[in-house]
PDB file of N, CA and C in Angstrom:
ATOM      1  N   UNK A   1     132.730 108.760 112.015  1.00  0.00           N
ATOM      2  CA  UNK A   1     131.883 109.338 113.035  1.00  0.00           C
ATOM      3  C   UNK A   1     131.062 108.242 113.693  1.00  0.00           C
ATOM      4  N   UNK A   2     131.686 107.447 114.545  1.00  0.00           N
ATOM      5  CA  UNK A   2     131.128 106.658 115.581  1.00  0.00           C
ATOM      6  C   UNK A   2     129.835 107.123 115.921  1.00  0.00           C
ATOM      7  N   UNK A   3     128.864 106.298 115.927  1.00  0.00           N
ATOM      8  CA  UNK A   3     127.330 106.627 116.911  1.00  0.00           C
ATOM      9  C   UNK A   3     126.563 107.659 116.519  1.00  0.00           C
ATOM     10  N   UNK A   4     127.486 107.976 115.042  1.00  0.00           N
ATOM     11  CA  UNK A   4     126.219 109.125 114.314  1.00  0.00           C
ATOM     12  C   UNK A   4     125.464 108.380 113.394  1.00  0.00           C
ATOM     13  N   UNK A   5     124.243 108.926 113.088  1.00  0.00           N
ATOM     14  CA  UNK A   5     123.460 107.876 112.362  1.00  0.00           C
ATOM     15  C   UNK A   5     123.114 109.034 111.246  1.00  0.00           C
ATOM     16  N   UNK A   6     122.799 108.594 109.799  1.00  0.00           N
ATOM     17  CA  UNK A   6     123.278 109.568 108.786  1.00  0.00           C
ATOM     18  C   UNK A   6     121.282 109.327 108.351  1.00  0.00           C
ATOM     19  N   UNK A   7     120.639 109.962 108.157  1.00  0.00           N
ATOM     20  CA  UNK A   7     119.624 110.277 108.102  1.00  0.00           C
ATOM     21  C   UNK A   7     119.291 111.382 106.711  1.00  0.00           C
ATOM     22  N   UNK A   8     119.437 110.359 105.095  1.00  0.00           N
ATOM     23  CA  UNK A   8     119.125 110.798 104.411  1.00  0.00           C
ATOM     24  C   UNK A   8     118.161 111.164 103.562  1.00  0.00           C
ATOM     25  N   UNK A   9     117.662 111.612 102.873  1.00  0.00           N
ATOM     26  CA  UNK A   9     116.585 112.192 102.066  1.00  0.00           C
ATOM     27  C   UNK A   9     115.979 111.342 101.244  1.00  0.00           C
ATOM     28  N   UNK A  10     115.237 110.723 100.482  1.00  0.00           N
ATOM     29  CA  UNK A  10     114.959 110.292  99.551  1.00  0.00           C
ATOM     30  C   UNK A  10     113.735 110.899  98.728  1.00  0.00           C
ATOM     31  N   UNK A  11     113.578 110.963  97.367  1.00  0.00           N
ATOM     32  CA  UNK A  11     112.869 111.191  96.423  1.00  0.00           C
ATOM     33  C   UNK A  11     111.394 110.190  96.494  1.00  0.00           C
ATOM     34  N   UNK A  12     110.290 110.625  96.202  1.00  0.00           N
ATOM     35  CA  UNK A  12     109.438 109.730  96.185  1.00  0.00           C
ATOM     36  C   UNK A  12     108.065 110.481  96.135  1.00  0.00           C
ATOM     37  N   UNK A  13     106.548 109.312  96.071  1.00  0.00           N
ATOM     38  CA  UNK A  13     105.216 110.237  95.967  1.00  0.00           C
ATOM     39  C   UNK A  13     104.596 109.628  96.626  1.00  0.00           C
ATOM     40  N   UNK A  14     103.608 110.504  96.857  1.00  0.00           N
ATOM     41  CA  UNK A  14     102.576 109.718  97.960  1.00  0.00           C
ATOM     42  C   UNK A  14     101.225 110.167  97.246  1.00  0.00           C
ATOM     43  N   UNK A  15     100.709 109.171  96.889  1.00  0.00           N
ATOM     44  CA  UNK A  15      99.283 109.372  96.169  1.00  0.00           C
ATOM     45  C   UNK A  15      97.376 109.646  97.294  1.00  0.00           C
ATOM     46  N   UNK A  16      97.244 110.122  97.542  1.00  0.00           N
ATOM     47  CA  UNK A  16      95.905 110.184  98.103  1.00  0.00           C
ATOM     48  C   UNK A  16      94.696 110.255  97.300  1.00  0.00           C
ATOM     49  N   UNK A  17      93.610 109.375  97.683  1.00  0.00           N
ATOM     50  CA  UNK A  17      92.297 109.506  97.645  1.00  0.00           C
ATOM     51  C   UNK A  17      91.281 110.186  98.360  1.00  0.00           C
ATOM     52  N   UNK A  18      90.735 111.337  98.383  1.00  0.00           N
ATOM     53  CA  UNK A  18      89.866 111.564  99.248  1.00  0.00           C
ATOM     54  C   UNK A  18      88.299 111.090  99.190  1.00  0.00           C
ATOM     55  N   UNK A  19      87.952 110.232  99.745  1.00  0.00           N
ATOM     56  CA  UNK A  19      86.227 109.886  99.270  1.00  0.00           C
ATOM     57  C   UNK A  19      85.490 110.725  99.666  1.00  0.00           C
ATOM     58  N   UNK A  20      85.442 111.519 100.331  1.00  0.00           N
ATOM     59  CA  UNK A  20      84.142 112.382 100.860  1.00  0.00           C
ATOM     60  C   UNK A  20      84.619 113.959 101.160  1.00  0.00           C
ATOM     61  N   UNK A  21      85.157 114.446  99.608  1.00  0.00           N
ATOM     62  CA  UNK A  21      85.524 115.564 100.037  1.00  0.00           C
ATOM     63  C   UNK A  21      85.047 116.824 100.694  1.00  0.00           C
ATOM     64  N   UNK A  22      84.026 116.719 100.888  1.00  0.00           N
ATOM     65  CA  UNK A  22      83.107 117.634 102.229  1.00  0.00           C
ATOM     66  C   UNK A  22      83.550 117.486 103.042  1.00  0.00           C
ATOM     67  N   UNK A  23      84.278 116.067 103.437  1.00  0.00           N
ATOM     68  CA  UNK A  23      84.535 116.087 104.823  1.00  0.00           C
ATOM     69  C   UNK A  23      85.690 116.338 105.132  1.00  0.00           C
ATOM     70  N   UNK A  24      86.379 115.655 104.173  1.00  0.00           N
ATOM     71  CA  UNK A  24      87.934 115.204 104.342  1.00  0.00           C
ATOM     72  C   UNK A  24      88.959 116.150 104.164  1.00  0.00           C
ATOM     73  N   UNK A  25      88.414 117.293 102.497  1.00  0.00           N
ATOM     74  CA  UNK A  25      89.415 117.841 102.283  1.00  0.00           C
ATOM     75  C   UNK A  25      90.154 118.917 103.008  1.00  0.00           C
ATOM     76  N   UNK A  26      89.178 119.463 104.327  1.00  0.00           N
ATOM     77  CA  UNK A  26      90.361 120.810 104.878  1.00  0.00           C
ATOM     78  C   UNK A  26      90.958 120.442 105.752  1.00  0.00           C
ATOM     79  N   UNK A  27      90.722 119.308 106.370  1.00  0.00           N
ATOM     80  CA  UNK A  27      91.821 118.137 107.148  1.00  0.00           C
ATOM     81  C   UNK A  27      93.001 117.992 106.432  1.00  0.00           C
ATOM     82  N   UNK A  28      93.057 117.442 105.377  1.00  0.00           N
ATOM     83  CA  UNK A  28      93.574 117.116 104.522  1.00  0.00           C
ATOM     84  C   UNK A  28      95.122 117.948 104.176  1.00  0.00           C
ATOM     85  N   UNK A  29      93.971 119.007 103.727  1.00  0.00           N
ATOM     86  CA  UNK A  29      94.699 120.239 103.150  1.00  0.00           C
ATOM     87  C   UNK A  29      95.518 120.707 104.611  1.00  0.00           C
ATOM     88  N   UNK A  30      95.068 120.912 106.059  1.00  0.00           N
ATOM     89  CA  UNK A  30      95.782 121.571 106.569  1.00  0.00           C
ATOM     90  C   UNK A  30      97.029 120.342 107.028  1.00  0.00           C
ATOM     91  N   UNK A  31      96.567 119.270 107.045  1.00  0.00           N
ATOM     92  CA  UNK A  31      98.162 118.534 107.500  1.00  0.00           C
ATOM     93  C   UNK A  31      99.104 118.799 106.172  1.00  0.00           C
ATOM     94  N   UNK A  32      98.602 118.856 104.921  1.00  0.00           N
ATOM     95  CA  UNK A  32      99.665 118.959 103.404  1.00  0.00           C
ATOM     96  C   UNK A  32     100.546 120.352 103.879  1.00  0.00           C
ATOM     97  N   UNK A  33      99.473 121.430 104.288  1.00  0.00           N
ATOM     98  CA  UNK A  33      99.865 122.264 105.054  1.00  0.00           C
ATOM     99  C   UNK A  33     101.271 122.548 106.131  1.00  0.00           C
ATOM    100  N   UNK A  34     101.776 122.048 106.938  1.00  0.00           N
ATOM    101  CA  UNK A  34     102.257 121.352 108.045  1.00  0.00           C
ATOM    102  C   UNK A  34     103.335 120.829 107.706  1.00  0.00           C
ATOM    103  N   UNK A  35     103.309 120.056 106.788  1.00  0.00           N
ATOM    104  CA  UNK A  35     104.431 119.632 106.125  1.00  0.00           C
ATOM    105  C   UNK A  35     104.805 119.929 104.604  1.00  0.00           C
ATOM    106  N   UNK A  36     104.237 121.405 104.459  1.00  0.00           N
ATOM    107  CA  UNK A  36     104.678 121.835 103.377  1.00  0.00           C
ATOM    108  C   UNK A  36     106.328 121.615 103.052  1.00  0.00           C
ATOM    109  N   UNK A  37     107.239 121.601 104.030  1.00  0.00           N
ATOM    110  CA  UNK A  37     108.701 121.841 103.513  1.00  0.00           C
ATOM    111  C   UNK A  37     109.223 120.661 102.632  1.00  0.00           C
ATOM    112  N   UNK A  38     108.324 119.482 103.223  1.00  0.00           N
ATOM    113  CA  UNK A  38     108.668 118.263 102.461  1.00  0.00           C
ATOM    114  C   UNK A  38     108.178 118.022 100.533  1.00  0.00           C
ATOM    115  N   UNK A  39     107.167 118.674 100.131  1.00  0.00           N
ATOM    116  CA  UNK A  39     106.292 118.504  99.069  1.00  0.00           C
ATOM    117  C   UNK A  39     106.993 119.507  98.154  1.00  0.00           C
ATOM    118  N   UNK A  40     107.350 118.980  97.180  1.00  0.00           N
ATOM    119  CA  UNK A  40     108.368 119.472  96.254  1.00  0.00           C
ATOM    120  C   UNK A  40     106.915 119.728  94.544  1.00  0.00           C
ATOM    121  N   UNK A  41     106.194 118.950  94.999  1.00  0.00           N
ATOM    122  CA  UNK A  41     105.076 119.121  93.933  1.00  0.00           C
ATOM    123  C   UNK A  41     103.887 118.759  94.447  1.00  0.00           C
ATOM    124  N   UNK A  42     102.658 119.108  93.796  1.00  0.00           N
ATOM    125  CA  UNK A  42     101.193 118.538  94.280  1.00  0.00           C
ATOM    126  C   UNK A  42     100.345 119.053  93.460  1.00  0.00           C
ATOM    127  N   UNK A  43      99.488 118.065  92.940  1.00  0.00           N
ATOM    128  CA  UNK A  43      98.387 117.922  91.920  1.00  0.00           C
ATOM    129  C   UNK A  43      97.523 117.226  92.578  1.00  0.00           C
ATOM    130  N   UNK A  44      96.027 118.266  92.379  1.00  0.00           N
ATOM    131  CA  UNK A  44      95.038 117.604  92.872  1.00  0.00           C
ATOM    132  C   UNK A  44      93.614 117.705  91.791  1.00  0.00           C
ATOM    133  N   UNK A  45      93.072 116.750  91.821  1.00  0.00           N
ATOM    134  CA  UNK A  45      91.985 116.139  90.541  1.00  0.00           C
ATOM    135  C   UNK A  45      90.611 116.164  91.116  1.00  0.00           C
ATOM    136  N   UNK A  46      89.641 117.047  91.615  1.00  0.00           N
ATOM    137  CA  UNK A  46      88.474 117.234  92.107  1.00  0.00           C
ATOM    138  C   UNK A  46      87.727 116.216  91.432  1.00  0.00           C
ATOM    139  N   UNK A  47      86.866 115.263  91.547  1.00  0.00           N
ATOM    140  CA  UNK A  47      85.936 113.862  90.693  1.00  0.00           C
ATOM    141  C   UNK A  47      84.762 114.576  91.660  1.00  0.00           C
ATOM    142  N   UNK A  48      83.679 115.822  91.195  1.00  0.00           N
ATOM    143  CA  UNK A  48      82.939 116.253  91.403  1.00  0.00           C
ATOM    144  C   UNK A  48      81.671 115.450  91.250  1.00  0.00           C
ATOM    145  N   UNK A  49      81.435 115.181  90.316  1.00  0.00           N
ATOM    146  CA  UNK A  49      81.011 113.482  89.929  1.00  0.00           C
ATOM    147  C   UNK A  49      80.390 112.490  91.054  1.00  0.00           C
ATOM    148  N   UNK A  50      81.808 112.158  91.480  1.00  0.00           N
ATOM    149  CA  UNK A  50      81.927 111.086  92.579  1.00  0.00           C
ATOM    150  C   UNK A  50      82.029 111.912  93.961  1.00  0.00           C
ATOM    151  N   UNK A  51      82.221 113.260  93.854  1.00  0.00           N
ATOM    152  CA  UNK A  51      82.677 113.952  95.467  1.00  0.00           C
ATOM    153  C   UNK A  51      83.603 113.641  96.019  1.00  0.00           C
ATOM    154  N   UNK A  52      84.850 112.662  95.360  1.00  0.00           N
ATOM    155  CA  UNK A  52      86.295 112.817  95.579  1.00  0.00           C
ATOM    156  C   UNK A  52      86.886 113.558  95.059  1.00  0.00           C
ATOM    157  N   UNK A  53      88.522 113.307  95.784  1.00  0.00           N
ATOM    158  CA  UNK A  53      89.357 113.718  94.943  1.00  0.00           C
ATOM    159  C   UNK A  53      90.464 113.107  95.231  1.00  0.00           C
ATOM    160  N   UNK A  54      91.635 112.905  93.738  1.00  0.00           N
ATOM    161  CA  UNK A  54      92.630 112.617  93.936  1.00  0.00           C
ATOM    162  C   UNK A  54      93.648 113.634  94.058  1.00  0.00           C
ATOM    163  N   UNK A  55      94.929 113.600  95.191  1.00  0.00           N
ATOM    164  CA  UNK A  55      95.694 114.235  94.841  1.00  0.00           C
ATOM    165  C   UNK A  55      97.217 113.135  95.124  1.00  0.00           C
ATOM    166  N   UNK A  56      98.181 113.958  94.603  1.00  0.00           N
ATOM    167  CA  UNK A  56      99.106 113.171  94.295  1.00  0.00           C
ATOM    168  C   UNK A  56     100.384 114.050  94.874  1.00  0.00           C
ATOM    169  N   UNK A  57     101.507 113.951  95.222  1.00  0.00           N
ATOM    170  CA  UNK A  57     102.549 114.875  96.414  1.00  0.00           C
ATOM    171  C   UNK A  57     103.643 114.023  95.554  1.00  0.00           C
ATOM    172  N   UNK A  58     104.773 114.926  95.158  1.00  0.00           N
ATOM    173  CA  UNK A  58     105.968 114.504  95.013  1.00  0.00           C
ATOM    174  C   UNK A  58     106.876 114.972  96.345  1.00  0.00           C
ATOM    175  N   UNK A  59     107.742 114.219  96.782  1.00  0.00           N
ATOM    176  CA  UNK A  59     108.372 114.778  97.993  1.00  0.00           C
ATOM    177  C   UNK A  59     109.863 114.639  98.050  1.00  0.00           C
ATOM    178  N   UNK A  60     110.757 115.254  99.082  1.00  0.00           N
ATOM    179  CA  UNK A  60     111.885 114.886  99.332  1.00  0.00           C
ATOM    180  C   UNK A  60     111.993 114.913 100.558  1.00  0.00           C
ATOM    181  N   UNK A  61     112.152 113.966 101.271  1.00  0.00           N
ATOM    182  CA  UNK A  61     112.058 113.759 102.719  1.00  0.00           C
ATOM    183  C   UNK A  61     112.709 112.867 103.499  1.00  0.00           C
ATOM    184  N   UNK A  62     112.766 112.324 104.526  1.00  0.00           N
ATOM    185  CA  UNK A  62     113.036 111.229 105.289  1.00  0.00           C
ATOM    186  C   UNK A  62     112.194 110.046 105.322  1.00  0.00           C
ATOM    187  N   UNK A  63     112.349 108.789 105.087  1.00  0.00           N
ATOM    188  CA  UNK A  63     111.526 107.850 105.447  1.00  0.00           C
ATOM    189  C   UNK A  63     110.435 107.888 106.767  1.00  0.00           C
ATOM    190  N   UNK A  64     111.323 108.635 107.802  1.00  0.00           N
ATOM    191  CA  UNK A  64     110.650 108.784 108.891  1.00  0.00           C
ATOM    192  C   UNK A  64     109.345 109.865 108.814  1.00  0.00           C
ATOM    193  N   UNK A  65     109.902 110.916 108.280  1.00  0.00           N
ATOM    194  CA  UNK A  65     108.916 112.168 107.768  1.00  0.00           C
ATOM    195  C   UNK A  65     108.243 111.127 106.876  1.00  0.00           C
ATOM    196  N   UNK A  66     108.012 110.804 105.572  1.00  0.00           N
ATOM    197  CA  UNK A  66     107.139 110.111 104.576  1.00  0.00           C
ATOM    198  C   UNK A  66     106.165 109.411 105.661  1.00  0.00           C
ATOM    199  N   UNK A  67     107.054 108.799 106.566  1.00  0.00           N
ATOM    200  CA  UNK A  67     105.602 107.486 106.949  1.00  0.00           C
ATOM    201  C   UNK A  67     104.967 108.072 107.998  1.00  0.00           C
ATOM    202  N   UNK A  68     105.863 109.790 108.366  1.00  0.00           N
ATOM    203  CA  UNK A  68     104.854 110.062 109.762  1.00  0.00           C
ATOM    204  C   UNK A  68     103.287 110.531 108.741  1.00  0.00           C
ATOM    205  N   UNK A  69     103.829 111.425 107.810  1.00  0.00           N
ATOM    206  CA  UNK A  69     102.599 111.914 106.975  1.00  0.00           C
ATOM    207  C   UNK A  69     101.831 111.373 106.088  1.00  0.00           C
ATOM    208  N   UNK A  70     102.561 109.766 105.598  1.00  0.00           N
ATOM    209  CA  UNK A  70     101.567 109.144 105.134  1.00  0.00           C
ATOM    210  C   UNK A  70     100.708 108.143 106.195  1.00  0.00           C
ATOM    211  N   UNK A  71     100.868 108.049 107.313  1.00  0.00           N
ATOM    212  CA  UNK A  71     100.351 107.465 108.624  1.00  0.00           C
ATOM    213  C   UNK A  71      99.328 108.026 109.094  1.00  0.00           C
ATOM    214  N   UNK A  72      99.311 109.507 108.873  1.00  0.00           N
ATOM    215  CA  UNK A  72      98.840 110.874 109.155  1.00  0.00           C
ATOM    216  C   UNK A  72      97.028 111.105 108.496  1.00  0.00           C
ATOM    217  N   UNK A  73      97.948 111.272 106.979  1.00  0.00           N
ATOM    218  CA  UNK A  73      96.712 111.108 106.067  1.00  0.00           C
ATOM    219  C   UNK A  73      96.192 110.328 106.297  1.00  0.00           C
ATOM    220  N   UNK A  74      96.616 108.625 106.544  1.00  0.00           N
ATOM    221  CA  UNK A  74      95.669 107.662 106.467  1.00  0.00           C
ATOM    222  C   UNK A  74      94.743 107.500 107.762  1.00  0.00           C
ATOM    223  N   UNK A  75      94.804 108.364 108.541  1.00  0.00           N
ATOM    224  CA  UNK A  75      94.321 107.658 109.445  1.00  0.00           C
ATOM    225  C   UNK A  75      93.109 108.891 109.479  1.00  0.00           C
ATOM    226  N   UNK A  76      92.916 109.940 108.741  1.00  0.00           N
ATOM    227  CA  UNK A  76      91.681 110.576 108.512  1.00  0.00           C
ATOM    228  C   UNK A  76      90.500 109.505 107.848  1.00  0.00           C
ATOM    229  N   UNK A  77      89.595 109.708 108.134  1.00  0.00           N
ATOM    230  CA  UNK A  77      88.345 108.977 108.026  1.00  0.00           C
ATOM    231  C   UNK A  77      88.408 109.340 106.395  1.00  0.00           C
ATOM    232  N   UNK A  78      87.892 108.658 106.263  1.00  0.00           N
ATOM    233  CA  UNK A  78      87.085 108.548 104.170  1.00  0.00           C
ATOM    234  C   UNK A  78      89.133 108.514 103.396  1.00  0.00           C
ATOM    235  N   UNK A  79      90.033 108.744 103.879  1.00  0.00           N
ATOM    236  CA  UNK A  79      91.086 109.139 103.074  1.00  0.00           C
ATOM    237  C   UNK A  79      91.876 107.650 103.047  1.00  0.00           C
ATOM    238  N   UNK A  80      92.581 107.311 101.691  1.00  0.00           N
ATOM    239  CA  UNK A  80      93.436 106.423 101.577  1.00  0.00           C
ATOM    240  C   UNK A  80      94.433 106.549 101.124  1.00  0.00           C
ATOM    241  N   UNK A  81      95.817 105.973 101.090  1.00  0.00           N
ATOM    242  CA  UNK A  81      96.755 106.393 100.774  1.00  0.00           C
ATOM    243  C   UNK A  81      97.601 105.188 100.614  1.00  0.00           C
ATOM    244  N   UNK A  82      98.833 105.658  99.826  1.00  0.00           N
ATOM    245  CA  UNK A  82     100.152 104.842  99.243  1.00  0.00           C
ATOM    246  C   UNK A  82     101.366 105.943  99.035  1.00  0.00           C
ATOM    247  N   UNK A  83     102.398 105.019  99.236  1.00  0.00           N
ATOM    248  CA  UNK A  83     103.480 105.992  98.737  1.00  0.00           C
ATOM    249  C   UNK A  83     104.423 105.164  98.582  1.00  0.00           C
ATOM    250  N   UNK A  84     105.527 105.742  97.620  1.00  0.00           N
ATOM    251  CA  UNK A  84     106.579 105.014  97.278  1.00  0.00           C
ATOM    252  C   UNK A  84     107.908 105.690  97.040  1.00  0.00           C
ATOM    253  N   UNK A  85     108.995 105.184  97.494  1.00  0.00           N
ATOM    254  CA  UNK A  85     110.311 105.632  97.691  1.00  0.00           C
ATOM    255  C   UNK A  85     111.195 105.447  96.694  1.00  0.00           C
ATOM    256  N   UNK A  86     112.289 106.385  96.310  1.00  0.00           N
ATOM    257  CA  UNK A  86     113.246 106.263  95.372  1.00  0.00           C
ATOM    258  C   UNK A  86     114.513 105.129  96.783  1.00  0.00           C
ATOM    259  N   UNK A  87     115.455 104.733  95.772  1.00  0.00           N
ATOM    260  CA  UNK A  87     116.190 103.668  96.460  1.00  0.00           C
ATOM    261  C   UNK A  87     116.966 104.204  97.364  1.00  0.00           C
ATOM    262  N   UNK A  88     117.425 103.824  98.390  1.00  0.00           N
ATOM    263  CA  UNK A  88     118.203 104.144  99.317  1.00  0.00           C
ATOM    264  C   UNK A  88     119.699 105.099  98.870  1.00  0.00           C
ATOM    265  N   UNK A  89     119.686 104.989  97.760  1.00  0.00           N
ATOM    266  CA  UNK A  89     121.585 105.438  97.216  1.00  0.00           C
ATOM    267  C   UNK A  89     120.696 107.484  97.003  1.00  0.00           C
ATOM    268  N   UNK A  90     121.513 107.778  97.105  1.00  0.00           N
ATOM    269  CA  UNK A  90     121.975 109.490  96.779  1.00  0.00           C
ATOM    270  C   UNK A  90     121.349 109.275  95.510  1.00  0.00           C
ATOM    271  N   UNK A  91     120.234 110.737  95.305  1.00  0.00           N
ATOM    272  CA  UNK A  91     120.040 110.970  93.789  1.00  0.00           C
ATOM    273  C   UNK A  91     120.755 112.249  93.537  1.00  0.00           C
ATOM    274  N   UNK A  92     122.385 112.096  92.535  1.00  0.00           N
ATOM    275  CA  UNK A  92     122.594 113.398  91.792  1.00  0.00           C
ATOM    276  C   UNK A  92     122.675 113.477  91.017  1.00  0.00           C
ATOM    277  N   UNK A  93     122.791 114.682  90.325  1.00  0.00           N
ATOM    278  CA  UNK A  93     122.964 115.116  88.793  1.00  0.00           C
ATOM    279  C   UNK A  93     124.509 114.726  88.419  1.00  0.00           C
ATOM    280  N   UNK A  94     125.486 115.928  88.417  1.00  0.00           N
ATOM    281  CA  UNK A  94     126.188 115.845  88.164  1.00  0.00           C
ATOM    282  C   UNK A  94     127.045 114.485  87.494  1.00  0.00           C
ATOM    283  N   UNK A  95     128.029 114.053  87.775  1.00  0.00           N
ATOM    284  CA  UNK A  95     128.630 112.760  87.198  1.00  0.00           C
ATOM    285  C   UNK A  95     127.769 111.752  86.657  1.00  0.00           C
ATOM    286  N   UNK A  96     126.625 111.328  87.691  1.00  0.00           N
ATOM    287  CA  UNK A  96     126.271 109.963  87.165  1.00  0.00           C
ATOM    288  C   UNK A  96     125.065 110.409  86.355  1.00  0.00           C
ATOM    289  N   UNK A  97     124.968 111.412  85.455  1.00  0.00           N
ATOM    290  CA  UNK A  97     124.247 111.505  84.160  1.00  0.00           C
ATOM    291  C   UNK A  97     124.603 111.370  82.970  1.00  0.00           C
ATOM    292  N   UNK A  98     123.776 110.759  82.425  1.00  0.00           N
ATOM    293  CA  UNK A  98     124.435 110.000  81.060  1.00  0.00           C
ATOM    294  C   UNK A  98     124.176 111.216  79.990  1.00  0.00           C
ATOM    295  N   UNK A  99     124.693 111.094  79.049  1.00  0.00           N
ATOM    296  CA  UNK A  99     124.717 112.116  77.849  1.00  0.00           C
ATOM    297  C   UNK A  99     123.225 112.034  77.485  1.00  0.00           C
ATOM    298  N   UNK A 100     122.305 111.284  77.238  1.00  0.00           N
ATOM    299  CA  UNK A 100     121.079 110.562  76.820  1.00  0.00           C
ATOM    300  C   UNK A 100     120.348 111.992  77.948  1.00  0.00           C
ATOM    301  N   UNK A 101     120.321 112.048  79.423  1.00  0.00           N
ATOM    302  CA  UNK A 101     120.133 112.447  80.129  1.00  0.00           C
ATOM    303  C   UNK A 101     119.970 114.257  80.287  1.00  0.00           C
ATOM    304  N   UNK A 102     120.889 114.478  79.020  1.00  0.00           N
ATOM    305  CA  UNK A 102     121.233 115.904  79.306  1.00  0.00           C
ATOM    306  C   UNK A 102     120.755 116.922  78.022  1.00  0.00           C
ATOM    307  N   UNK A 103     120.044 117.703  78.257  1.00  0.00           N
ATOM    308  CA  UNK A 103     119.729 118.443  76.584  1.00  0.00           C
ATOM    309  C   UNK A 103     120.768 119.344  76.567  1.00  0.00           C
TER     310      UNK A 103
END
């Protein structure tokens, strides 16, 4: 398929800090919102304490999607962010699981 460009998924998390959760978190929450289809998990750690919070997003997405929404988050005031990608190759089950792998 000449001139098609194959635009696959990858596994990965994107960790957030919120420092000033008064301010930050319903921003926050409504872009996580938005791109709910991508977030396959999410844990979030209120530091009442400090008036942050951490939360943490497992995803399956596009590189392009990952960096629009981690671009997204970061660019809210008080919020910081990281994320990191599984490798470019296909993650499946089937065949390439090792016995070790399987209960």
């Amino acid at each position: 398929m000449e001139g098609v460009i194959s635009v696959e998924k990858r596994l990965g998390f994107i960790g957030i800090i919120v420092e000033n959760r008064l301010e930050g978190a319903s921003e926050v929450n409504r872009l996580l919102s938005r791109y709910a289809e991508l977030i396959i998990a999410r844990t979030g750690v209120p530091q009442t304490r400090r008036g942050c919070a951490v939360i943490s997003l497992v995803v399956d997405a596009t590189t392009d999607q990952i960096g629009e929404l981690s671009g997204k988050l970061g660019s809210i005031d008080g919020v910081s962010v990281k994320s990191m990608l599984s490798r470019e190759r296909q993650l499946t089950g089937g065949e390439n699981v090792t016995s070790e792998n399987q209960y």
